[in-house]
Protein backbone atom coordinates (compact mmCIF):
# COMPACT_ATOMS: atom_id res chain seq x y z
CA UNK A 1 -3.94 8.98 18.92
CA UNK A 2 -1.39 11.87 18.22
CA UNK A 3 1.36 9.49 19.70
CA UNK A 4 0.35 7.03 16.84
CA UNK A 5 0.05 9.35 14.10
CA UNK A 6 3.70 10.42 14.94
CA UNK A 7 5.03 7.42 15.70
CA UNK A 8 4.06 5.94 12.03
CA UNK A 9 5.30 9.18 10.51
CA UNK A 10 9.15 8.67 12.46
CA UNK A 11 8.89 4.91 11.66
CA UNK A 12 7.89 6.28 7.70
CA UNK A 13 10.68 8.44 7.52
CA UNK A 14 13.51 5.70 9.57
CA UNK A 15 13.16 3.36 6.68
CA UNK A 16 12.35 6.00 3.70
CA UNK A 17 15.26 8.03 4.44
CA UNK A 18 18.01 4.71 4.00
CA UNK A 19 16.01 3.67 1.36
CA UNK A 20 16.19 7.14 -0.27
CA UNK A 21 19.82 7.49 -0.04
CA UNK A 22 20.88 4.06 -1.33
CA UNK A 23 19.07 4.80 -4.52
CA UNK A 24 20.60 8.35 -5.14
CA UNK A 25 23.97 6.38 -4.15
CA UNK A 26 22.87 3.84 -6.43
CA UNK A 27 22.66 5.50 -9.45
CA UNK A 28 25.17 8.33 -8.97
CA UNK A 29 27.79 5.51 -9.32
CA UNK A 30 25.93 4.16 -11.96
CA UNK A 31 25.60 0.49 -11.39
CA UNK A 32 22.75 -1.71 -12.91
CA UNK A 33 19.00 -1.15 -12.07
CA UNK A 34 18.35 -4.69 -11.24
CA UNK A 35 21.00 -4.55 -8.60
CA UNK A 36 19.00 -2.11 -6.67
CA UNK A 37 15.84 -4.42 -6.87
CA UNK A 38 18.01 -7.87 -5.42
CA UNK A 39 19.57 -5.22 -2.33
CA UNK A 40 16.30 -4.26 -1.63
CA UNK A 41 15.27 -8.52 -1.32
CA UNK A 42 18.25 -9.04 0.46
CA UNK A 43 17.60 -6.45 2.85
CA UNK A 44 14.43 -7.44 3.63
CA UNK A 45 15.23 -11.23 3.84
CA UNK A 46 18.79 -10.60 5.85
CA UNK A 47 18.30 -7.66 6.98
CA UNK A 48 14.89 -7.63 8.74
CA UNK A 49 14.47 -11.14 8.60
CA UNK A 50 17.29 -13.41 9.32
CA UNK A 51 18.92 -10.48 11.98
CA UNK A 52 15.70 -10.16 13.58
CA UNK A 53 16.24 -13.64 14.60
CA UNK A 54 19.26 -13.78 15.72
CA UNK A 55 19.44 -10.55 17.78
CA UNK A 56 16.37 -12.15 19.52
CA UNK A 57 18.49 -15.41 19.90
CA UNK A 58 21.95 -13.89 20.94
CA UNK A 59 19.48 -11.67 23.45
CA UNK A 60 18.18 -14.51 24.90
CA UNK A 61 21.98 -16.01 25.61
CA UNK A 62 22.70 -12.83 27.03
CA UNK A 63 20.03 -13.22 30.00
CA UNK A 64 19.49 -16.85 30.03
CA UNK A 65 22.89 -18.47 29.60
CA UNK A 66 25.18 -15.97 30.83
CA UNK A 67 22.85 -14.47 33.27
CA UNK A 68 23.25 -10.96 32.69
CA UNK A 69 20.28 -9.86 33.33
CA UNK A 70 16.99 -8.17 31.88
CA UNK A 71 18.69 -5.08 30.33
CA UNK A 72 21.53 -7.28 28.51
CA UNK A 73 20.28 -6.83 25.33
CA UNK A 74 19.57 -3.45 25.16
CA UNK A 75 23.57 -2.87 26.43
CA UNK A 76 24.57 -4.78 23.33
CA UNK A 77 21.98 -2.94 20.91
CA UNK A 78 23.97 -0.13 21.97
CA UNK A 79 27.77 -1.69 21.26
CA UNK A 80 26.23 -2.68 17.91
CA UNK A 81 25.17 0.22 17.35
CA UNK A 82 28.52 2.09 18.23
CA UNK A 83 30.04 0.13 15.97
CA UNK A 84 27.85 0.50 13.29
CA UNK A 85 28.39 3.94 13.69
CA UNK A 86 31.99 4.20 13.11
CA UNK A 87 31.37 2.23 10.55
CA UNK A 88 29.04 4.49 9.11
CA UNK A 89 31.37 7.86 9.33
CA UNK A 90 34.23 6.77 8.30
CA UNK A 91 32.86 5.27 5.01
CA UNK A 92 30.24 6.79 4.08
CA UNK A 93 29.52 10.26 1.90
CA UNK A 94 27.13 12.10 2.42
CA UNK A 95 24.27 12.85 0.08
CA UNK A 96 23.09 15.96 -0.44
CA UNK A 97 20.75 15.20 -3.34
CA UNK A 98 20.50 16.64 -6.72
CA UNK A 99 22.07 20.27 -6.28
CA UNK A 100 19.77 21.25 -9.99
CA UNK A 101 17.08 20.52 -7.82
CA UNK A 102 16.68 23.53 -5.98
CA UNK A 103 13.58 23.91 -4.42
CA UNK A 104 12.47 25.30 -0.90
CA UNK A 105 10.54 22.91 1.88
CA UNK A 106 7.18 24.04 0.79
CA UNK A 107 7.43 23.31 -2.99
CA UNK A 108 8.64 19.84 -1.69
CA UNK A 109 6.10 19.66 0.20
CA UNK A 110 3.23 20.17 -2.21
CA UNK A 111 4.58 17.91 -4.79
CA UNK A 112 5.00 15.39 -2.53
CA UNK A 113 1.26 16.00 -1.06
CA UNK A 114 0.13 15.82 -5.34
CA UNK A 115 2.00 12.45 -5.71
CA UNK A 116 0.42 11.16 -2.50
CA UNK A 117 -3.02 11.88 -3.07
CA UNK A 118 -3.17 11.09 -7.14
CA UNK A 119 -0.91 7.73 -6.10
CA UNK A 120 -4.39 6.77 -3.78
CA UNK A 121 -6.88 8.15 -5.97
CA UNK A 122 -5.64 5.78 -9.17
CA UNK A 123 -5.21 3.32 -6.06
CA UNK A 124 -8.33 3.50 -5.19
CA UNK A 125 -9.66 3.27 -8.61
């Protein structure tokens, strides 16, 4: 059960903290709102979606067409993701948040607890 309940909160924070930094990136360079809403379609048609799919299918030429056995794909999830981390260093900034912001972990933590539980109480409601 504990495995679980940390395994949904490391799967929470995988896709919150991506998601969390493209919108601070978003608007600190100030482009449109609506863009943000069409990346965040087009990253959960293409991204999830459409690469799901053909990982799974390039995967499946790796072991059954050129025969490289049961661990194939996982040896090219690991090129990609090489790649895709060079990619990731050499372009990106990194974000640090709002600096006028300066609260400690706790405080964070609190209002982030308030949103949470008055978010499922009018939820609920």
């Amino acid at each position: 059960m504990v495995g679980r309940v940390l395994g949904g909160i490391a799967t929470s924070l995988l896709f919150s903290a991506f998601e969390s930094w493209l919108v601070a990136e978003h608007n600190k360079r100030g482009f449109e709102q609506q863009w943000l809403s069409l990346t965040f379609s087009k990253a959960i048609f293409l991204g999830n979606g459409l690469v799901a799919i053909l990982a799974g299918l390039f995967g499946n030429v790796l072991v059954d067409s050129l025969s490289l056995g049961p661990v194939a794909p996982f040896d090219a999830a690991a090129i990609f993701l090489a790649i895709g981390m060079a990619i990731i260093l050499s372009s990106w900034t990194e974000n640090f948040g709002d600096p006028s912001e300066n609260k400690d972990l706790l405080t964070q933590f609190r209002g982030a607890a308030v949103a949470i539980a008055s978010g499922r109480v009018q939820y609920l409601l």
